[in-house]
N, C-alpha and C. Protein backbone atom coordinates (compact mmCIF):
# COMPACT_ATOMS: atom_id res chain seq x y z
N UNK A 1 80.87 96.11 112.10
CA UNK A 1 82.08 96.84 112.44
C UNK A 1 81.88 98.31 112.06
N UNK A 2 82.34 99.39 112.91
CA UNK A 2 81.80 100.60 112.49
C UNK A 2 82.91 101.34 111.89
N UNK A 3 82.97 102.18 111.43
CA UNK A 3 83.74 102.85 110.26
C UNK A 3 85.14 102.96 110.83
N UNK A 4 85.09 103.56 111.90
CA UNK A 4 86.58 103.96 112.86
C UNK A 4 87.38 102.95 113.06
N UNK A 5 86.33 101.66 113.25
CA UNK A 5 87.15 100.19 113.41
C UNK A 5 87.49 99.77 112.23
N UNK A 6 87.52 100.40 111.32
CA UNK A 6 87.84 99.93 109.95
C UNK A 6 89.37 100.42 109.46
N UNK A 7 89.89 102.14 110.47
CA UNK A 7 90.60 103.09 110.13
C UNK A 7 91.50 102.37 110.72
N UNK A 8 91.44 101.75 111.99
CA UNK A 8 92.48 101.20 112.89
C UNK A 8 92.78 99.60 112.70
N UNK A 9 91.71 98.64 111.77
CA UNK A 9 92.70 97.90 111.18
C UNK A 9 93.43 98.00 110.16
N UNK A 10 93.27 99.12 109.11
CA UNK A 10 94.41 99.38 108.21
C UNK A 10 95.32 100.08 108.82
N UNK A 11 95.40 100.73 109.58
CA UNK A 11 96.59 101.40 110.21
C UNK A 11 97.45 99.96 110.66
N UNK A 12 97.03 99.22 111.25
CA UNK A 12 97.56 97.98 111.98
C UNK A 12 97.75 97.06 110.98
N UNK A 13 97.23 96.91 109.96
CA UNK A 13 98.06 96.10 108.59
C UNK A 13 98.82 96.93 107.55
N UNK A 14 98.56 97.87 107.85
CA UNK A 14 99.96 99.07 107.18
C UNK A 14 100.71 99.28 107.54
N UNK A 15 101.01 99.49 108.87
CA UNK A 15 102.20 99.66 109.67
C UNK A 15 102.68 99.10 110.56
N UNK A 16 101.98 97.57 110.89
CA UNK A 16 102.75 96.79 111.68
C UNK A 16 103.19 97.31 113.31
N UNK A 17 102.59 98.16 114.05
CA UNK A 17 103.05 98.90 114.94
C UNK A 17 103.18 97.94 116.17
N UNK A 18 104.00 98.46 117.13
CA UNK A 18 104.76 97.65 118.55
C UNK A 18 103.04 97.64 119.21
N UNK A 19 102.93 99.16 118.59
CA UNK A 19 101.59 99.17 119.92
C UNK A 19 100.78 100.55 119.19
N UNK A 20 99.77 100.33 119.33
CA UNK A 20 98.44 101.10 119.03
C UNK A 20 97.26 101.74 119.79
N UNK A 21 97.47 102.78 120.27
CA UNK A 21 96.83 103.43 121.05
C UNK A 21 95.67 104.46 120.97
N UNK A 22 94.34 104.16 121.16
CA UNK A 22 93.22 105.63 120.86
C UNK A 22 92.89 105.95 121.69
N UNK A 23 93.11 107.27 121.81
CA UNK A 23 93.38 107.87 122.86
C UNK A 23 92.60 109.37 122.96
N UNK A 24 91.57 109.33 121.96
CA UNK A 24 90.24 110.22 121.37
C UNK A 24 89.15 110.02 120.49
N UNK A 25 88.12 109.98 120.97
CA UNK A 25 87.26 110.23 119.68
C UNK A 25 86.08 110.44 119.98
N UNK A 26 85.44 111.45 119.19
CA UNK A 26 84.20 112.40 118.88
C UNK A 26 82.95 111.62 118.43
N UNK A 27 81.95 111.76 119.12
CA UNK A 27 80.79 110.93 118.44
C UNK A 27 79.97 111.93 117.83
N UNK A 28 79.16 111.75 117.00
CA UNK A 28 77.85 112.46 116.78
C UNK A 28 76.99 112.68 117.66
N UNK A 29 76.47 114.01 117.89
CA UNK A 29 75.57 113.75 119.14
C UNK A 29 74.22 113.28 118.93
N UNK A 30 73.80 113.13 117.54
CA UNK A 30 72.34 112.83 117.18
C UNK A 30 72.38 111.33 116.96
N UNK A 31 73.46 110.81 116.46
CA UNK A 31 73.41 109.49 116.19
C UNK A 31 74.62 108.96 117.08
N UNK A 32 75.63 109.16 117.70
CA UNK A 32 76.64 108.51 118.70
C UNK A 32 76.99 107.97 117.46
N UNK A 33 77.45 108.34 116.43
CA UNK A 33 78.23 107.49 116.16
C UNK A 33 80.07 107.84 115.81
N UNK A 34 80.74 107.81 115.84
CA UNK A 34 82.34 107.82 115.72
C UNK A 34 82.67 108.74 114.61
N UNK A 35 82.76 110.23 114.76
CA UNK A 35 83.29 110.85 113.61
C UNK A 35 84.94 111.26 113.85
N UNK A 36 85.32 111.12 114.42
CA UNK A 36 86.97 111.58 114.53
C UNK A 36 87.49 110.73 115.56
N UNK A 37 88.88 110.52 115.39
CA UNK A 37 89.36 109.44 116.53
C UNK A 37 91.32 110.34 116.48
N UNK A 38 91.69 109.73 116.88
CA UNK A 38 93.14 110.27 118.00
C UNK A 38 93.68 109.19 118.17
N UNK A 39 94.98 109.06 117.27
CA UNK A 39 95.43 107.54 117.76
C UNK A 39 97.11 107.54 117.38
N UNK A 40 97.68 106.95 118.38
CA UNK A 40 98.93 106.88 118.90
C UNK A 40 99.81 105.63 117.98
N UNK A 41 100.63 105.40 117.34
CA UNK A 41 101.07 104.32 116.52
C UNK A 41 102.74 104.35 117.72
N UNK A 42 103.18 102.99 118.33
CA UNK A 42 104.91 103.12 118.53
C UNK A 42 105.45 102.23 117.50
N UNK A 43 106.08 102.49 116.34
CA UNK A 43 106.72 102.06 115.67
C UNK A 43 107.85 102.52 115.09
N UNK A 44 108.73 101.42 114.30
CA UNK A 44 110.05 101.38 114.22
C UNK A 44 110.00 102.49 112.65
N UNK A 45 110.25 103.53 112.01
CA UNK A 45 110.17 103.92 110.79
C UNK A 45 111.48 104.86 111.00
N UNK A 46 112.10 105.10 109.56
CA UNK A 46 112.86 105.83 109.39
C UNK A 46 112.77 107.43 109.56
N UNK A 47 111.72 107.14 109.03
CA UNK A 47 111.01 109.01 108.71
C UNK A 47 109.48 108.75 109.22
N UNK A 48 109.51 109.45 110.68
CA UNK A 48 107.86 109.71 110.58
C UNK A 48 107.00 110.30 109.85
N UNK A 49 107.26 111.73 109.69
CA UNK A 49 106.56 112.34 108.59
C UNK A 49 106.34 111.67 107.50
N UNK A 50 107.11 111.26 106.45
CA UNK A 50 107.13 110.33 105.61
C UNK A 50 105.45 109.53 105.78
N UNK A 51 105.99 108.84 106.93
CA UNK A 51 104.81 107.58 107.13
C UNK A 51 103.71 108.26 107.37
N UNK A 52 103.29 109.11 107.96
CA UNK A 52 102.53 109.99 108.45
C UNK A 52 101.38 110.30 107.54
N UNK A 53 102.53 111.09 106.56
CA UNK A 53 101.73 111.17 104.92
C UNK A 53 101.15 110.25 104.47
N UNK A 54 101.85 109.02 104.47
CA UNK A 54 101.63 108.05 103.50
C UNK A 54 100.32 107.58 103.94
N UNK A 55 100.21 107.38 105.43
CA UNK A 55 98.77 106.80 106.20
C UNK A 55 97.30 107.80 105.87
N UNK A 56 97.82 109.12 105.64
CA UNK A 56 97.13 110.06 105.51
C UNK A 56 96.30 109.79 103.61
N UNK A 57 97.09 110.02 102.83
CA UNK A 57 96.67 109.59 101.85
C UNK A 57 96.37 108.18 101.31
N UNK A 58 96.79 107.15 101.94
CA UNK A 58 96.10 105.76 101.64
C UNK A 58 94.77 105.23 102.44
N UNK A 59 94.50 105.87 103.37
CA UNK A 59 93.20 105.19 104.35
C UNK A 59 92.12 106.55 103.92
N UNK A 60 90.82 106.05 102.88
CA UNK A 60 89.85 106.69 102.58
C UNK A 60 89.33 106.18 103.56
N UNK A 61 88.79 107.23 104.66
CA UNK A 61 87.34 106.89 105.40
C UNK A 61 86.61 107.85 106.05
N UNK A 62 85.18 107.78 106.47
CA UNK A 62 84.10 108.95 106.35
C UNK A 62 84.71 109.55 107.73
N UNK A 63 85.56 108.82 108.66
CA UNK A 63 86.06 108.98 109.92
C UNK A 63 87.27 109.93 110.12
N UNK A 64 87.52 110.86 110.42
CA UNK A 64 88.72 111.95 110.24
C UNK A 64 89.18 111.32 111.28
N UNK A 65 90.42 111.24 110.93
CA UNK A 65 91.35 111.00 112.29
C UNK A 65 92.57 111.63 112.30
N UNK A 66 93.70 111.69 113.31
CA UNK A 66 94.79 112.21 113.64
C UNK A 66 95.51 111.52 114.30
N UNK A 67 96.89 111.32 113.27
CA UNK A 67 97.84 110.35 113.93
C UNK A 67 99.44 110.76 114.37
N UNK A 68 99.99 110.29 115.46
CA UNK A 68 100.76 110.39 115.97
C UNK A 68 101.42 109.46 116.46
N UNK A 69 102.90 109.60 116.27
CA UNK A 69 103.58 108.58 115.57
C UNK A 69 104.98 108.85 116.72
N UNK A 70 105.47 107.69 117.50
CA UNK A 70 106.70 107.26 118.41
C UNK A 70 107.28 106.16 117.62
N UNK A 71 108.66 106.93 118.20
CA UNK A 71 109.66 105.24 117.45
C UNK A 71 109.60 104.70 119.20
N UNK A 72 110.00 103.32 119.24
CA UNK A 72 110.06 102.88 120.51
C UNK A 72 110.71 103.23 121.36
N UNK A 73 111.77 103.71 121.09
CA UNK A 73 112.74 104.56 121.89
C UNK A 73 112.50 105.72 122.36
N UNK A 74 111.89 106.65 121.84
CA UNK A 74 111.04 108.21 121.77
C UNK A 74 109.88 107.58 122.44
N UNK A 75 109.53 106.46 122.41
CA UNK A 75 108.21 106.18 123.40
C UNK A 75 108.50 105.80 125.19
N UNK A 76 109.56 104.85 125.05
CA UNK A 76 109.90 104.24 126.55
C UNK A 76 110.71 105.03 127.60
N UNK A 77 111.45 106.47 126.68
CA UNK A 77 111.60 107.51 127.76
C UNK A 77 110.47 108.20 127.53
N UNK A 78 109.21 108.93 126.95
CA UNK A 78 108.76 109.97 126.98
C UNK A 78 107.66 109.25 127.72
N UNK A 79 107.44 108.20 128.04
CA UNK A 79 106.04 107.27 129.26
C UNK A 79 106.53 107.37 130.71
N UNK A 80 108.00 108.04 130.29
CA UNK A 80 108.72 107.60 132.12
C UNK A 80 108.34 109.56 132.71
N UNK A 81 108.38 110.61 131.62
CA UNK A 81 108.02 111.79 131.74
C UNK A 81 106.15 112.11 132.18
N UNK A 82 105.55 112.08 133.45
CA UNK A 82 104.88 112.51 133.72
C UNK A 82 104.37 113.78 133.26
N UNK A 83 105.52 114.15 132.95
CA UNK A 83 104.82 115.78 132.22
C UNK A 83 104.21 115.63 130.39
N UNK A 84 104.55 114.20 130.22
CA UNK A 84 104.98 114.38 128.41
C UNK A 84 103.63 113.84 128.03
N UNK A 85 103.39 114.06 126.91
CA UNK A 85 102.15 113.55 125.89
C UNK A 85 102.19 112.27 125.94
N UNK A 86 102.83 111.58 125.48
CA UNK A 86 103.48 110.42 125.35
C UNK A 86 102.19 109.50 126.66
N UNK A 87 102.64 110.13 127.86
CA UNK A 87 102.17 109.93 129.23
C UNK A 87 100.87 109.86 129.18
N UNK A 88 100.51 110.76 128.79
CA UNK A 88 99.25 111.31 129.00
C UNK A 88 98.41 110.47 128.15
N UNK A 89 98.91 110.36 127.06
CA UNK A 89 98.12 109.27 125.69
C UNK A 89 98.11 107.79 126.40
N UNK A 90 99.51 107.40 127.02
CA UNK A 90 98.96 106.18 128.06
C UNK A 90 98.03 106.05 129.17
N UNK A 91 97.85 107.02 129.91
CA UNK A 91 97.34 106.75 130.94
C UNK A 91 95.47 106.86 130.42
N UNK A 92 95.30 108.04 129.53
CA UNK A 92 93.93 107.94 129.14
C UNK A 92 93.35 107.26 128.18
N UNK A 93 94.44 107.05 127.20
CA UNK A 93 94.03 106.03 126.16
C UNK A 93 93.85 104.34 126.41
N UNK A 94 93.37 104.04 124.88
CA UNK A 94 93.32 102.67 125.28
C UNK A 94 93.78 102.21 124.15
N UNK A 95 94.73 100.76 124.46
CA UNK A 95 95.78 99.78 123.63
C UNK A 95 94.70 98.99 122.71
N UNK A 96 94.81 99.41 121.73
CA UNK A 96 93.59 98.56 120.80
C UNK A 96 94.57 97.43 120.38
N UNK A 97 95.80 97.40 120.10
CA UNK A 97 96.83 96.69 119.33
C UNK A 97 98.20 96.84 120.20
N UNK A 98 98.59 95.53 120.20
CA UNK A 98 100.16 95.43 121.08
C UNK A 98 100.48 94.26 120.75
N UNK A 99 102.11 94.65 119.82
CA UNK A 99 102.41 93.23 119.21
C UNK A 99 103.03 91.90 120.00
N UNK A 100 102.72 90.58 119.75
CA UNK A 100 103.46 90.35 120.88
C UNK A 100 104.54 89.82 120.75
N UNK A 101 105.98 90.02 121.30
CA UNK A 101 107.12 89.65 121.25
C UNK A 101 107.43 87.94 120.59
């Protein structure tokens, strides 16, 4: 399992998310291997920032990443906006995690 896949199952046993999306990431060019990743969390939280932090300082790994964070509601109109990020993170990214009902 390589390091990045390590970042995105603690994200996914930390935060329980609707749906999990990566939707970037940087390889090494000498070795291909995964130094930064881009990843989309839709979940239910009170305070994003809050959580944001919290993911930031609990997941040590050699892998930098950047997270961005929808409540489900802020997600199912901003996917219907062709113009919105939201959009854009669906159509190019990919669903590593989607909980199922």
């Amino acid at each position: 399992m390589q390091e990045y896949e390590k970042v995105l199952e603690q994200l996914i046993r930390m935060v329980q998310p609707e749906k999990l999306i990566l939707y970037g990431t940087k390889r090494d060019v000498a070795t291909g291997t995964v130094k930064d990743i881009d990843v989309c969390l839709v979940a239910e939280t009170p305070d994003k920032s809050t959580l944001e932090r919290e993911l930031y300082l609990s997941i040590d790994s050699d892998v930098s990443f950047d997270i961005i964070i929808y409540r489900p509601v802020e997600w199912e109109t901003l996917i219907e906006d062709h113009q919105s990020f939201a959009h854009r993170i669906l159509e190019k990214g990919t669903v590593v995690y989607e909980r199922q009902a």
